[in-house]
Protein backbone atom coordinates (compact mmCIF):
# COMPACT_ATOMS: atom_id res chain seq x y z
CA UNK A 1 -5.78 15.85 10.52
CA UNK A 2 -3.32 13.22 11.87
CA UNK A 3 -0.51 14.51 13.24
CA UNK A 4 3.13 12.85 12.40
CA UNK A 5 3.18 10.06 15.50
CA UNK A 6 -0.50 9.22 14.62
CA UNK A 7 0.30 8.61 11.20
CA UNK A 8 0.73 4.70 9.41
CA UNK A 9 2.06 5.89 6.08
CA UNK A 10 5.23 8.51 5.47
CA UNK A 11 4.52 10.11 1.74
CA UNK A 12 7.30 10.91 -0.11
CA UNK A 13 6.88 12.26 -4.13
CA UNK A 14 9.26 10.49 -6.91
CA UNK A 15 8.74 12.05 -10.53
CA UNK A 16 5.40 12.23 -9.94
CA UNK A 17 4.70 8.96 -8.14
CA UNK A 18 3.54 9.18 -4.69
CA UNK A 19 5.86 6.29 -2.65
CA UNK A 20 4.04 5.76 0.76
CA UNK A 21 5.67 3.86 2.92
CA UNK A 22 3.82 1.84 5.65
CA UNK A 23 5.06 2.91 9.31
CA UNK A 24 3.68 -0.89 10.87
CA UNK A 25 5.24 -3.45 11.73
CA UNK A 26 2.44 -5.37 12.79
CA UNK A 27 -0.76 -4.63 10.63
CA UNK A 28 -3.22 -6.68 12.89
CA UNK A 29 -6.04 -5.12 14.60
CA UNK A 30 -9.06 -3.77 13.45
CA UNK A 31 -8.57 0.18 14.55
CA UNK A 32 -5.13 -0.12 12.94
CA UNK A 33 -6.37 -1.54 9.60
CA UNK A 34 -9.43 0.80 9.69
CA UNK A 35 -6.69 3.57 9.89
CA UNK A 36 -4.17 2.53 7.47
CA UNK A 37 -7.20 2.39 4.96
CA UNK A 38 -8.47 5.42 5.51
CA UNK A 39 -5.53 7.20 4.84
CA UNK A 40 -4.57 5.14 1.73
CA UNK A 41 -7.67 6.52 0.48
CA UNK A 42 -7.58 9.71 0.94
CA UNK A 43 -4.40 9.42 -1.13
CA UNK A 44 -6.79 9.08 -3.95
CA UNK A 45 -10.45 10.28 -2.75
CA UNK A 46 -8.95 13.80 -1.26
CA UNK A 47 -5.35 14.07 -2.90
CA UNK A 48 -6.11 13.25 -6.20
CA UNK A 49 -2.85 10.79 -6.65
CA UNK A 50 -3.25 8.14 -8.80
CA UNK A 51 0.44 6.95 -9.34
CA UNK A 52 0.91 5.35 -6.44
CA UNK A 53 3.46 2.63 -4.66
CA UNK A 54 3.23 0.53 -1.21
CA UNK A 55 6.46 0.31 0.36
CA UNK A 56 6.34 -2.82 3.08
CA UNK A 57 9.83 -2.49 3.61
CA UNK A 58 8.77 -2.49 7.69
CA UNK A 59 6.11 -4.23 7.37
CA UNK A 60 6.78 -8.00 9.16
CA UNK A 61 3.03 -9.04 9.52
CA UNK A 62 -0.48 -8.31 8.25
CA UNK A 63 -3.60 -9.67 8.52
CA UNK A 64 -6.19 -11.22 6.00
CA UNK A 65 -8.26 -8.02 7.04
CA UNK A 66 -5.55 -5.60 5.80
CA UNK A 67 -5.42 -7.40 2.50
CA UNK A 68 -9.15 -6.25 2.00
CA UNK A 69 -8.00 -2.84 2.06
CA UNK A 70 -5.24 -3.25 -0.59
CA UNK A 71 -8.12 -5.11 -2.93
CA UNK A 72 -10.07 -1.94 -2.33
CA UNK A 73 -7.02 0.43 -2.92
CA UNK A 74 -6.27 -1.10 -5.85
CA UNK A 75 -10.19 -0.80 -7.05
CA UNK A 76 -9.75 2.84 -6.16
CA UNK A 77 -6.45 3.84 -7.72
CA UNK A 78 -7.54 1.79 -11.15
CA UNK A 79 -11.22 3.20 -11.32
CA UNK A 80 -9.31 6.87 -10.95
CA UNK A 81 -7.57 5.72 -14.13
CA UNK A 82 -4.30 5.74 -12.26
CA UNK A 83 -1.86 2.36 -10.87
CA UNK A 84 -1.06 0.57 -7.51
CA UNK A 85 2.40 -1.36 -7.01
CA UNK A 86 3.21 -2.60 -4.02
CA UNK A 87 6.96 -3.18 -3.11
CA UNK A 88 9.68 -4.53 -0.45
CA UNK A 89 7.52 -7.62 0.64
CA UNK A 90 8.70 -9.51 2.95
CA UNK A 91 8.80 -13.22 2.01
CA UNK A 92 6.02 -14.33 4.73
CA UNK A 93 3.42 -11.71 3.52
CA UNK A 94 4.27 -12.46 -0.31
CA UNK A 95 3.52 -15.91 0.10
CA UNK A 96 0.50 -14.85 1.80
CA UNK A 97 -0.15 -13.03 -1.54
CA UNK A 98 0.61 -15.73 -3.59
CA UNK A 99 -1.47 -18.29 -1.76
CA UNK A 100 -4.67 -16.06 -2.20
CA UNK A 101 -3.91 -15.23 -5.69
CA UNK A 102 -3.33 -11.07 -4.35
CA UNK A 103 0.12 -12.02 -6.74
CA UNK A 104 -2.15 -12.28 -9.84
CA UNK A 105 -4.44 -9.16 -8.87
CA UNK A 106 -1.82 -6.23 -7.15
CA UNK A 107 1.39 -5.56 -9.10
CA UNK A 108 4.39 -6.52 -7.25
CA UNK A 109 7.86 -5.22 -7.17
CA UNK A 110 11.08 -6.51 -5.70
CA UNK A 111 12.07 -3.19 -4.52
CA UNK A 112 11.09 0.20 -4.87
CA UNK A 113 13.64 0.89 -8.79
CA UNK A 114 11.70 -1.67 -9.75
CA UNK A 115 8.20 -0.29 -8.11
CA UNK A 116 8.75 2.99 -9.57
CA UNK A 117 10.01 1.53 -13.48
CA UNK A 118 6.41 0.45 -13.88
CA UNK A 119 4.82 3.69 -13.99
């Protein structure tokens, strides 16, 4: 089990929607990505959660390699019969999103109100 420090998400439960927040600023290298998906995963393959929302409010920069992980997170969460919004982008990673059409796929919110109206 990770402890706290080690962690890349903080989990906090809203009505029944699981808001986890990523801890990164800088979602870059490989080990960190590997990480980050492993335990947005086990949100879903272990916990069972299938309302979930992915706060970037700290999140300044991520790589293409991270946005393969929300692709498959989204897979995940939607094949569990559950839903994925993703909220508090910063305006270099949205257009990042928009560019590779991530807007049309992943559901995103302005803020987390908004994030958590959806469900």
């Amino acid at each position: 089990m990770a402890t706290k420090s080690d962690r890349r998400i903080d989990i906090e439960d809203i009505d029944g929607v699981t808001v986890a927040r990523l801890l990164e600023k800088k979602i870059l290298d490989e080990a960190n990505i590997e990480s980050l998906g492993q335990e947005m995963f086990a949100l879903v393959d272990k916990d069972g959660r299938t309302k979930i929302v992915l706060d970037f409010s700290l999140v300044e920069y991520l790589s293409s390699a991270a946005l393969g992980k929300l692709i498959t997170m989204h897979k995940k969460v939607s094949t569990a019969g559950g839903k994925l919004t993703l909220c508090n982008i910063q305006k270099d990673i949205l257009d990042v999103f928009k560019i590779t059409k991530l807007d049309r796929v992943l559901t995103l919110c302005s803020d987390l109100d908004d994030a958590l109206s959806k469900f």
